[in-house]
C-alpha atoms as a PDB file:
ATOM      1  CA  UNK A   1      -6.525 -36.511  25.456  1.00  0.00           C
ATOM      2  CA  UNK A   2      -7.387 -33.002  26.188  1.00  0.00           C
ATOM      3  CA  UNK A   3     -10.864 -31.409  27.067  1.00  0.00           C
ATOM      4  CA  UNK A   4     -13.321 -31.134  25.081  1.00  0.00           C
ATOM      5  CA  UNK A   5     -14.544 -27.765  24.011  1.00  0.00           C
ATOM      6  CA  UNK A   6     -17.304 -26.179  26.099  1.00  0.00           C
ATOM      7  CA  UNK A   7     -19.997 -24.682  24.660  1.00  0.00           C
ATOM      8  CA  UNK A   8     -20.620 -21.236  23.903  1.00  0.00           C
ATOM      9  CA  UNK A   9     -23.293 -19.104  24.530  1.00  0.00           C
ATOM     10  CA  UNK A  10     -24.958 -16.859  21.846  1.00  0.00           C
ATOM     11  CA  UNK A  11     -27.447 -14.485  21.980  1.00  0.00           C
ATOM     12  CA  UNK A  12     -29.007 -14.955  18.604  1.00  0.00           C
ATOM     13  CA  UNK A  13     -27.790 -16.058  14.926  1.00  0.00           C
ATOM     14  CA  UNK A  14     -26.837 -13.742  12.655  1.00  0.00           C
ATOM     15  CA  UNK A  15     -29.841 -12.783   9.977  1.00  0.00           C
ATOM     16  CA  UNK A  16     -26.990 -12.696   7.537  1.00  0.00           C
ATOM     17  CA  UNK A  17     -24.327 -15.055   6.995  1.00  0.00           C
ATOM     18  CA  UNK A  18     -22.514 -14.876   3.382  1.00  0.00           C
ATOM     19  CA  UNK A  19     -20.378 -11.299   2.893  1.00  0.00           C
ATOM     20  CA  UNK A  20     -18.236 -10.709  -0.544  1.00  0.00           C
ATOM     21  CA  UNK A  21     -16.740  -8.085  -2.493  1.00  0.00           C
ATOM     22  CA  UNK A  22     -19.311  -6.249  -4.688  1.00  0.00           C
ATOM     23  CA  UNK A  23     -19.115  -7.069  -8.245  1.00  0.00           C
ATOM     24  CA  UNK A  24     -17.177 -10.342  -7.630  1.00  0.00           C
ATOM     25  CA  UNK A  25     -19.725 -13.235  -8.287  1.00  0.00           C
ATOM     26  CA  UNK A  26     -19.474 -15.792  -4.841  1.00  0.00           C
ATOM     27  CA  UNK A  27     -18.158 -18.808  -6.982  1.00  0.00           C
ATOM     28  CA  UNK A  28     -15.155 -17.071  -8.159  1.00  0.00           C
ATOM     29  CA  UNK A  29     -14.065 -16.150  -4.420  1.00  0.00           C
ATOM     30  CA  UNK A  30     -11.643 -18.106  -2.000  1.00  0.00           C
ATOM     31  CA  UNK A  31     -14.329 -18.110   1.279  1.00  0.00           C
ATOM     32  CA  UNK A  32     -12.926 -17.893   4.934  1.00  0.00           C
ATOM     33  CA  UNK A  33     -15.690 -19.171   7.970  1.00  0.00           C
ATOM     34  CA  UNK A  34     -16.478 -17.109  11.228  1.00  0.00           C
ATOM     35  CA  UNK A  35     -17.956 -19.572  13.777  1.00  0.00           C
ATOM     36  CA  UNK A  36     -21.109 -18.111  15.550  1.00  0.00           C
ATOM     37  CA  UNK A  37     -19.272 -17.843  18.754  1.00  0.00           C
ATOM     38  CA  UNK A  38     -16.732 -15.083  16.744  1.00  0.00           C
ATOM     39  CA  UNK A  39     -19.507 -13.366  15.508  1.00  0.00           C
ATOM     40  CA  UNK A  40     -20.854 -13.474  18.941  1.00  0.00           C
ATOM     41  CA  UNK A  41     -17.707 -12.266  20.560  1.00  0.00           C
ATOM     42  CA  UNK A  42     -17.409  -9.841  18.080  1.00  0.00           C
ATOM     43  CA  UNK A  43     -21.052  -8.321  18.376  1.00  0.00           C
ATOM     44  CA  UNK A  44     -20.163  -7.850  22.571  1.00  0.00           C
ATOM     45  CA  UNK A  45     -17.030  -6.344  22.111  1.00  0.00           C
ATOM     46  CA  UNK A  46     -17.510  -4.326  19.431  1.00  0.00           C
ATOM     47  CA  UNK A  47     -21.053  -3.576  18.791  1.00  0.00           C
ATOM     48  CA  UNK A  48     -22.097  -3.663  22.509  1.00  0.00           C
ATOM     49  CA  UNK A  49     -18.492  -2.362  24.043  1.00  0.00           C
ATOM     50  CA  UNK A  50     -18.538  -4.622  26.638  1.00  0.00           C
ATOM     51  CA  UNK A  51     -15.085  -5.209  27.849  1.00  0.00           C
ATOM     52  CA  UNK A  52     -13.795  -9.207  28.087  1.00  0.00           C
ATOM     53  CA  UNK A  53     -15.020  -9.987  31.503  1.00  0.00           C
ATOM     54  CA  UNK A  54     -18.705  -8.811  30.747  1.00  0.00           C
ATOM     55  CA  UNK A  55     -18.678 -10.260  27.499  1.00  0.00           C
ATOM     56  CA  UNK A  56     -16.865 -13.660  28.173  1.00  0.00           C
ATOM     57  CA  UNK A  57     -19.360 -13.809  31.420  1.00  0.00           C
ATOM     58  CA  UNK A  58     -22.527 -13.477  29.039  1.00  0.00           C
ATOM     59  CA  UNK A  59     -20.841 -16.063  26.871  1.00  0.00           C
ATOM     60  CA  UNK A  60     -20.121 -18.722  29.204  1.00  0.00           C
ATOM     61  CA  UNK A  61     -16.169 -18.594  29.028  1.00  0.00           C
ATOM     62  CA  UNK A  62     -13.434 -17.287  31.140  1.00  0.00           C
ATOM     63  CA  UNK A  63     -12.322 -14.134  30.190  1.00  0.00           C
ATOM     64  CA  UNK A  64      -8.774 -15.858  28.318  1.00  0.00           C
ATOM     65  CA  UNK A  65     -11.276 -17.826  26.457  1.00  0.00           C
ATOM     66  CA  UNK A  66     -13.219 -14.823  25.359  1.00  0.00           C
ATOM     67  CA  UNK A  67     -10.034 -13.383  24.223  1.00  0.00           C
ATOM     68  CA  UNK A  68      -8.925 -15.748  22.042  1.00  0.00           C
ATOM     69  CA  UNK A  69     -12.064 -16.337  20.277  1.00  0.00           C
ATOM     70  CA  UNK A  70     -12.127 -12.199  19.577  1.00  0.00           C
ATOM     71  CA  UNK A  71      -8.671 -12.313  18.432  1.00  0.00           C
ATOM     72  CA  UNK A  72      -9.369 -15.272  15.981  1.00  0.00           C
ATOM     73  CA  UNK A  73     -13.013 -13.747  14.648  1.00  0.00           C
ATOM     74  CA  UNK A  74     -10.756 -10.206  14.264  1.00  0.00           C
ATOM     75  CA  UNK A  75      -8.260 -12.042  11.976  1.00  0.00           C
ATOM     76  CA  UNK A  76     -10.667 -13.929  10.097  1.00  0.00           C
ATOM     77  CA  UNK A  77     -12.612 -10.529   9.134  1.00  0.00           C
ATOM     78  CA  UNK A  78      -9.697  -8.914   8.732  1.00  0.00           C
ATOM     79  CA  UNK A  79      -8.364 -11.145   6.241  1.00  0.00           C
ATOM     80  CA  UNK A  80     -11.510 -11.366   4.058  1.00  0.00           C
ATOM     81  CA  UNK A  81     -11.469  -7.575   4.096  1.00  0.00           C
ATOM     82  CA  UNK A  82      -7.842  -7.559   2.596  1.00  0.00           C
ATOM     83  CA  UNK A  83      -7.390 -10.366   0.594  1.00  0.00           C
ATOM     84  CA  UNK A  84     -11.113  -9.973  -1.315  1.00  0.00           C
ATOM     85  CA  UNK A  85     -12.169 -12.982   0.515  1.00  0.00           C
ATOM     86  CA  UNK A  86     -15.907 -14.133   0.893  1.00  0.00           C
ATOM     87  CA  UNK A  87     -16.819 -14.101   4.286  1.00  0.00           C
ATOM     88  CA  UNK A  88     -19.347 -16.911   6.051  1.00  0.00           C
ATOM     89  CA  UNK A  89     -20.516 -16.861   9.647  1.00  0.00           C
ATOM     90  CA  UNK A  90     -21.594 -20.561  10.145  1.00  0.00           C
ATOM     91  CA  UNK A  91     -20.523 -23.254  12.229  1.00  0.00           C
ATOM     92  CA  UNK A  92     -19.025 -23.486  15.907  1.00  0.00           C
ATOM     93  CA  UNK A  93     -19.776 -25.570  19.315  1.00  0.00           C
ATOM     94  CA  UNK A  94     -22.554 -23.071  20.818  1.00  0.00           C
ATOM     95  CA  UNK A  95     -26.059 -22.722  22.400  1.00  0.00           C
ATOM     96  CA  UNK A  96     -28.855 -20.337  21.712  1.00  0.00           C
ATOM     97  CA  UNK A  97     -29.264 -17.874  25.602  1.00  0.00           C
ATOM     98  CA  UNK A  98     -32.882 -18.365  25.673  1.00  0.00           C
ATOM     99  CA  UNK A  99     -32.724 -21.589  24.641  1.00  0.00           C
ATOM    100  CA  UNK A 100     -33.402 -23.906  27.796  1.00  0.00           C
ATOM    101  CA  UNK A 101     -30.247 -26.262  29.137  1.00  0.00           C
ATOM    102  CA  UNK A 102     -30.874 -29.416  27.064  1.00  0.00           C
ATOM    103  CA  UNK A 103     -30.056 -32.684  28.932  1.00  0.00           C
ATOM    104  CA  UNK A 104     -26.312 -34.262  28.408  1.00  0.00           C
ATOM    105  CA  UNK A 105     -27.787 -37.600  26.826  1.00  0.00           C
ATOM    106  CA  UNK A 106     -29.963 -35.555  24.133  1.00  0.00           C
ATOM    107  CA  UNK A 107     -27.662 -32.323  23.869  1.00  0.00           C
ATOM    108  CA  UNK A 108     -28.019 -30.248  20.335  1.00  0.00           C
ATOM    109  CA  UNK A 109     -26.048 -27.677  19.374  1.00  0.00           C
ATOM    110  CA  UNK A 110     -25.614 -25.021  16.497  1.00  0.00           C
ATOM    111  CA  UNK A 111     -22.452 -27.207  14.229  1.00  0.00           C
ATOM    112  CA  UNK A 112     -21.049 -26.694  10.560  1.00  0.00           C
ATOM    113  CA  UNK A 113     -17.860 -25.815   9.158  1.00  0.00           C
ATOM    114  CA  UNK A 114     -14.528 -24.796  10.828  1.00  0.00           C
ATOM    115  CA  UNK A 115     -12.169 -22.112   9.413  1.00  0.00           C
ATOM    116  CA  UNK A 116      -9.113 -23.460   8.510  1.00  0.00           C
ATOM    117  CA  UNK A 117      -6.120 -21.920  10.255  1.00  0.00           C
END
């Protein structure tokens, strides 16, 4: 049985999570998902231009970690970008930073929807 997933840290939600194509209503789009701990990863690397071991330290992760999560978040815009996708940043195993530790027996995290691969 392998591990279970640890959680990621995130600084703070996004304030918005549906993207689409202008002039394309949303129900007549195929949607793709970007877990809060891609956006999160993405915001670091990109946004901040931290390099991995900063950002996967700030996050929680080992720096391998932090690299695949970037990789998968950069694929998942990229593809909504070129295939005219809808894009939605929900979902994923994480914690809020400035949230305090919660106990193991009464742990709550931020869950929803997975991308499909």
């Amino acid at each position: 049985m392998p591990r279970p997933c640890k959680r990621r840290c995130v600084e703070s939600l996004p304030g918005v999570i549906d993207f689409k194509p202008r002039g394309i209503p949303m129900h007549a789009l195929q949607e793709v998902y970007l877990a809060f701990d891609g956006y999160e990863a993405l915001r670091l690397s990109d946004l901040e231009g931290l390099d991995q071991a900063a950002a996967a330290e700030r996050m929680g992760v080992s720096r391998q970690t932090f690299g695949r999560i970037l990789g998968a978040a950069r694929r998942t815009v990229t593809r909504a970008i070129v295939e005219g996708m809808a894009l939605r940043v929900e979902g994923g195993n994480v914690r809020l930073a400035d949230a305090p530790e919660p106990e193991l027996e009464t742990e709550q995290t931020i869950q929803g929807r997975r991308s499909p691969k």
